[in-house]
N, C-alpha and C. Protein backbone atom coordinates (compact mmCIF):
# COMPACT_ATOMS: atom_id res chain seq x y z
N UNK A 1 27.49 25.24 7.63
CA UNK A 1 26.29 25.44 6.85
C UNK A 1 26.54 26.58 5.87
N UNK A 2 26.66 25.99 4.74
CA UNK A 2 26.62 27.69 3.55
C UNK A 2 25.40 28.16 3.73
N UNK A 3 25.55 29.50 2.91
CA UNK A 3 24.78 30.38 2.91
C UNK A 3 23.20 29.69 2.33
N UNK A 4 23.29 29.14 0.95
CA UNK A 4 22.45 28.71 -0.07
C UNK A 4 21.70 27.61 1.26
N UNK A 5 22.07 27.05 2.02
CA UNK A 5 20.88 25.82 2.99
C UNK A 5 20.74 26.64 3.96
N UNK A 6 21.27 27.31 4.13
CA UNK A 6 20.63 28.53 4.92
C UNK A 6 19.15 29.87 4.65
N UNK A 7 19.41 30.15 3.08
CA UNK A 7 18.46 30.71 2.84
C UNK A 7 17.77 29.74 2.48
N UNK A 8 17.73 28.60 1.88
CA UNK A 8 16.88 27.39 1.42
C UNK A 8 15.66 27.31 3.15
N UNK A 9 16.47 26.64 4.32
CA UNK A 9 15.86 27.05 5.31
C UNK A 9 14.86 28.05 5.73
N UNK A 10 15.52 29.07 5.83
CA UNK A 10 14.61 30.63 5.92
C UNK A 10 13.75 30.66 4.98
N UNK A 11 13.36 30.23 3.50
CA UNK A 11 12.22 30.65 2.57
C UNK A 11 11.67 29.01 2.91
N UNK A 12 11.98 27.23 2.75
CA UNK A 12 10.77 26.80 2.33
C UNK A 12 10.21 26.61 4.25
N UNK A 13 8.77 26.72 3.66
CA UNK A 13 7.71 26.37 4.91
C UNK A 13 8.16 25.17 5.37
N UNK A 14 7.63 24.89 6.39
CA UNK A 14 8.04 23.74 7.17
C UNK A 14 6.07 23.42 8.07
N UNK A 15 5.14 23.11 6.50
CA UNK A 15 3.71 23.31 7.20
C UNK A 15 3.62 21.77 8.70
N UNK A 16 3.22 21.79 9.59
CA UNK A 16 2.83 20.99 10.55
C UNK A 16 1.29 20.72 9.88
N UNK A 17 0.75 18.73 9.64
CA UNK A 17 -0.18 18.51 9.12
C UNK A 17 -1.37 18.58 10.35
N UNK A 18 -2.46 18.83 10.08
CA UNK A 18 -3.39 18.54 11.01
C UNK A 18 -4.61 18.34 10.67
N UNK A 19 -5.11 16.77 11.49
CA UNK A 19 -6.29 16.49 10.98
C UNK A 19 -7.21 16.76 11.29
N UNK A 20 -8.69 17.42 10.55
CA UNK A 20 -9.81 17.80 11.37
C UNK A 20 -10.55 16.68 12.11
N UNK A 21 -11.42 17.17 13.27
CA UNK A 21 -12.08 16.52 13.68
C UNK A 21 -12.71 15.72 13.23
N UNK A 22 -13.10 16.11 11.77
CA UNK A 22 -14.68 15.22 11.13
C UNK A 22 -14.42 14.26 10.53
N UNK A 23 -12.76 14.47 10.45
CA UNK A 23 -12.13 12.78 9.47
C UNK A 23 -11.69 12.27 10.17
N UNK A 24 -11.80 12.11 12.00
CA UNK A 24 -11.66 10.91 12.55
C UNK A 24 -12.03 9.73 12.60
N UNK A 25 -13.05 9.65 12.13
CA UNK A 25 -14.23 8.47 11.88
C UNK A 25 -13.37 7.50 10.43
N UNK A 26 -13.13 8.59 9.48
CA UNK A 26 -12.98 8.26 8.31
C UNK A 26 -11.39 7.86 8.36
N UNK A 27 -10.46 8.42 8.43
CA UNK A 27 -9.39 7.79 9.44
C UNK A 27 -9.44 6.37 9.89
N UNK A 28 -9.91 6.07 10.73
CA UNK A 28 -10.22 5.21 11.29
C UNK A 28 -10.65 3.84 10.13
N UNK A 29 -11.88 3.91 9.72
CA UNK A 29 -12.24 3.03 8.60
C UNK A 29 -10.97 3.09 7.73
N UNK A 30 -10.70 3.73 6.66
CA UNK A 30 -9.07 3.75 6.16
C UNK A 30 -8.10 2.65 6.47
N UNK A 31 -7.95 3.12 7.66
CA UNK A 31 -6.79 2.39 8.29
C UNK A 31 -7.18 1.09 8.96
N UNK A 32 -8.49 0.46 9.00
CA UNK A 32 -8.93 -1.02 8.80
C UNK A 32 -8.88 -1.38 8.14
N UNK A 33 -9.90 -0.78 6.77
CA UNK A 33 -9.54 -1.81 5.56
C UNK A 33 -8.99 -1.52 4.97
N UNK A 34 -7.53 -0.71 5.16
CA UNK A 34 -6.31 -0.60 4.38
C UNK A 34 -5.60 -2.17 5.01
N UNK A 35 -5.48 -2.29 6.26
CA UNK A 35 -4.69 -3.30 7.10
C UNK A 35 -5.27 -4.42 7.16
N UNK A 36 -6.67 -4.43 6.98
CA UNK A 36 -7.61 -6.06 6.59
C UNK A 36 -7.19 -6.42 4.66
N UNK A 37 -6.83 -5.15 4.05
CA UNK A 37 -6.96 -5.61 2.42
C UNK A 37 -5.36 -6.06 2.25
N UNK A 38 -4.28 -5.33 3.06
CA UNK A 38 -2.93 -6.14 2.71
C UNK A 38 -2.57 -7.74 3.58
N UNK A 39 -3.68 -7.38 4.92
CA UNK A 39 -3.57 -9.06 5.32
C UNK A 39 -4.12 -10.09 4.41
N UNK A 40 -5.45 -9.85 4.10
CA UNK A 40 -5.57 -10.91 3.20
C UNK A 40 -4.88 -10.77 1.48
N UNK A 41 -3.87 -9.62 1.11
CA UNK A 41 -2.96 -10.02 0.17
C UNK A 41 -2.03 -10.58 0.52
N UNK A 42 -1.45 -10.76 1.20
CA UNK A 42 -0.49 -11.61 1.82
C UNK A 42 -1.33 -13.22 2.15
N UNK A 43 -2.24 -12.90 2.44
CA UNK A 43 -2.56 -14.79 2.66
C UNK A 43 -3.06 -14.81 1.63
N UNK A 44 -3.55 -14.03 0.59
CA UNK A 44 -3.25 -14.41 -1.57
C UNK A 44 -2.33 -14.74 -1.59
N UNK A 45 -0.97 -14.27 -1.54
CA UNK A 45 0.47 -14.77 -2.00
C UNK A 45 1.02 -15.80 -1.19
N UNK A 46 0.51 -16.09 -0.41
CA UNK A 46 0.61 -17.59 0.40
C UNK A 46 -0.06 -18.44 -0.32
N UNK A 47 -1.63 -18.23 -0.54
CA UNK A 47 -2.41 -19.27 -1.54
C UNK A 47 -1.98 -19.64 -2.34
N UNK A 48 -1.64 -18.77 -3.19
CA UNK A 48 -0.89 -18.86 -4.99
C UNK A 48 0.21 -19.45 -4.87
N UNK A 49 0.91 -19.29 -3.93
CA UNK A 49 2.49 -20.06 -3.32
C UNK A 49 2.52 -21.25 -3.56
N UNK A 50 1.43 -21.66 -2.27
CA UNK A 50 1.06 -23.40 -2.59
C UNK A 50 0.81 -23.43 -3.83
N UNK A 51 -0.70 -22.91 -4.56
CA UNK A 51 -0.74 -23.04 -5.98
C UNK A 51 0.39 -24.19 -6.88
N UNK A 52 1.31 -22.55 -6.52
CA UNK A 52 2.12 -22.92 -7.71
C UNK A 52 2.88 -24.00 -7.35
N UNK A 53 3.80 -24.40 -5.97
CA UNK A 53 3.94 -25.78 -5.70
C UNK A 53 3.49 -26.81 -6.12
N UNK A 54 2.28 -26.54 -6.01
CA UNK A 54 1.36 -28.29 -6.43
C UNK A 54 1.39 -28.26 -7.82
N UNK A 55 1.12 -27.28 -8.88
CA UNK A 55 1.45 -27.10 -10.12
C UNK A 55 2.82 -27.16 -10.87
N UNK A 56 3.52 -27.16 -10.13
CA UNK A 56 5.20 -27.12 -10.60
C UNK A 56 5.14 -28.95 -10.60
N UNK A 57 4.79 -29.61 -9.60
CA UNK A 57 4.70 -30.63 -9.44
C UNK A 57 4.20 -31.36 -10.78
N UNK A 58 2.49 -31.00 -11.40
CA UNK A 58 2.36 -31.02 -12.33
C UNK A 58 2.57 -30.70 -13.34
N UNK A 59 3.64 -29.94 -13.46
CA UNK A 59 4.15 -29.60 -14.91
C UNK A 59 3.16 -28.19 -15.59
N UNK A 60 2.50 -27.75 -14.99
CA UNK A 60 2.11 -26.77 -15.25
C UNK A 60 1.87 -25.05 -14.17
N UNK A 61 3.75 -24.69 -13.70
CA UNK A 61 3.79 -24.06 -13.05
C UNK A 61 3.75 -22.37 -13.47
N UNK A 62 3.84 -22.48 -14.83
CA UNK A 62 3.99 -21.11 -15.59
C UNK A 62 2.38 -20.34 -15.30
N UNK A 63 1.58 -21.40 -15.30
CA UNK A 63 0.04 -20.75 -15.42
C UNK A 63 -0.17 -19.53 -14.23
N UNK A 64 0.57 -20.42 -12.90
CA UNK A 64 0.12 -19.61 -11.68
C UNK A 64 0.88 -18.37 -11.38
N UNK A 65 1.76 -18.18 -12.77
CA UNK A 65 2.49 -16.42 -12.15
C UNK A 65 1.50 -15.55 -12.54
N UNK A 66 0.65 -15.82 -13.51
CA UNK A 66 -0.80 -14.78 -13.73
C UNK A 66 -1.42 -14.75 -12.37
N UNK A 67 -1.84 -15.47 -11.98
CA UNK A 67 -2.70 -15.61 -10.44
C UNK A 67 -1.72 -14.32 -9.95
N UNK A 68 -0.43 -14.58 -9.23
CA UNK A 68 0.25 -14.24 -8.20
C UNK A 68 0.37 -12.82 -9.02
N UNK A 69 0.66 -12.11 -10.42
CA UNK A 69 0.53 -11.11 -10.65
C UNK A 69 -1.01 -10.40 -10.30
N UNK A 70 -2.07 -11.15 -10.45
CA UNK A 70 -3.28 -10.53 -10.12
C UNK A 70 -3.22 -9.77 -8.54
N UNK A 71 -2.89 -11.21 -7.67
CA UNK A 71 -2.83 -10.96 -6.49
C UNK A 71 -1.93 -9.49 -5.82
N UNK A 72 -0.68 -9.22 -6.47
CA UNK A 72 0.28 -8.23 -6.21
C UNK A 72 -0.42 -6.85 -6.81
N UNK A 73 -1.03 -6.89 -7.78
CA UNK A 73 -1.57 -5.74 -8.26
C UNK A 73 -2.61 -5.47 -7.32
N UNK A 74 -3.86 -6.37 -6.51
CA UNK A 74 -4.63 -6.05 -5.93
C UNK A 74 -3.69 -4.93 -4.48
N UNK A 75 -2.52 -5.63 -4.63
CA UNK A 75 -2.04 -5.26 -2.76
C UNK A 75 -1.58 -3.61 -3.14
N UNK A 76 -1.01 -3.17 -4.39
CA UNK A 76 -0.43 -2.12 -4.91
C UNK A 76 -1.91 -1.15 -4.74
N UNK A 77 -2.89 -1.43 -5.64
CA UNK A 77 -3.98 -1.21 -5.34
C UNK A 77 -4.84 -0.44 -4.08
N UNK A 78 -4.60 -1.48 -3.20
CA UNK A 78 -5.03 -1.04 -1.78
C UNK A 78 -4.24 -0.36 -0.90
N UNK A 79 -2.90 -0.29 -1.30
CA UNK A 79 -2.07 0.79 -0.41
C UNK A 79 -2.11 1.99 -1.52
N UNK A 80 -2.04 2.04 -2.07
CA UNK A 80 -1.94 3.26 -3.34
C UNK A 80 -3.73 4.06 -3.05
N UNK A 81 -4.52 3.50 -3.05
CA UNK A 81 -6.13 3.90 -2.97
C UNK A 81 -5.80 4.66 -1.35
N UNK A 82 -5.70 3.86 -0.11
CA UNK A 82 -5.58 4.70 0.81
C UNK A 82 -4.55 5.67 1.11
N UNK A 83 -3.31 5.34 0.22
CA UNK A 83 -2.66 6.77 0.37
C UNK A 83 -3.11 7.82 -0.39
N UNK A 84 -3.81 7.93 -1.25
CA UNK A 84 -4.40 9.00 -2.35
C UNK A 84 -5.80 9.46 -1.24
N UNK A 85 -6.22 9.08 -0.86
CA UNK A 85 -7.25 9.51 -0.02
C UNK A 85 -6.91 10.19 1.33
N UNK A 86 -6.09 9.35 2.08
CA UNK A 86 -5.46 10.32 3.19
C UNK A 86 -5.06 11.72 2.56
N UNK A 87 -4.05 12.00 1.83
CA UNK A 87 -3.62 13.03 1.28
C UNK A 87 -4.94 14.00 1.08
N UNK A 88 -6.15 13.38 0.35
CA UNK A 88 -6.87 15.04 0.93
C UNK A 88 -7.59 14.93 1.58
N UNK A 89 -7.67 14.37 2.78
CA UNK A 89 -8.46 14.17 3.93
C UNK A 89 -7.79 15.11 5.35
């Protein structure tokens, strides 16, 4: 170990997080409809899947990558929203 990860060590903090009591509740909700909003994005990108199957079929498979982009932005969305909220909770 050099010196330099050694004093790096000794100066940065090493804070332990801890959650208060009063955001257990809120916690809780979070982490439902964080895990209910990416299940049903995933059975979106299953929907749109078929979609686009049956549309490729018809000759008009280009339409449904808009859908499936909608759908992926919603899922970015819902994990990005509950990680910004945990953080100051």
């Amino acid at each position: 170990m050099n010196s330099f990860s050694a004093l790096a060590a000794s100066v940065i903090p090493n804070p332990t997080p801890v959650v208060p009591e009063q955001a257990g509740g809120l916690l809780t909700i979070l982490n439902w409809a964080s895990g209910i909003g990416l299940v049903l994005g995933v059975l979106g990108v299953i929907i749109v899947g078929i979609g686009m199957v049956i549309q490729l079929q018809r000759g008009e498979g280009a339409q449904a990558i808009g859908k499936l982009g909608w759908v992926l932005m919603g899922c970015i969305i819902i994990t990005g929203a509950s990680g910004i909220v945990r953080a100051f909770v």
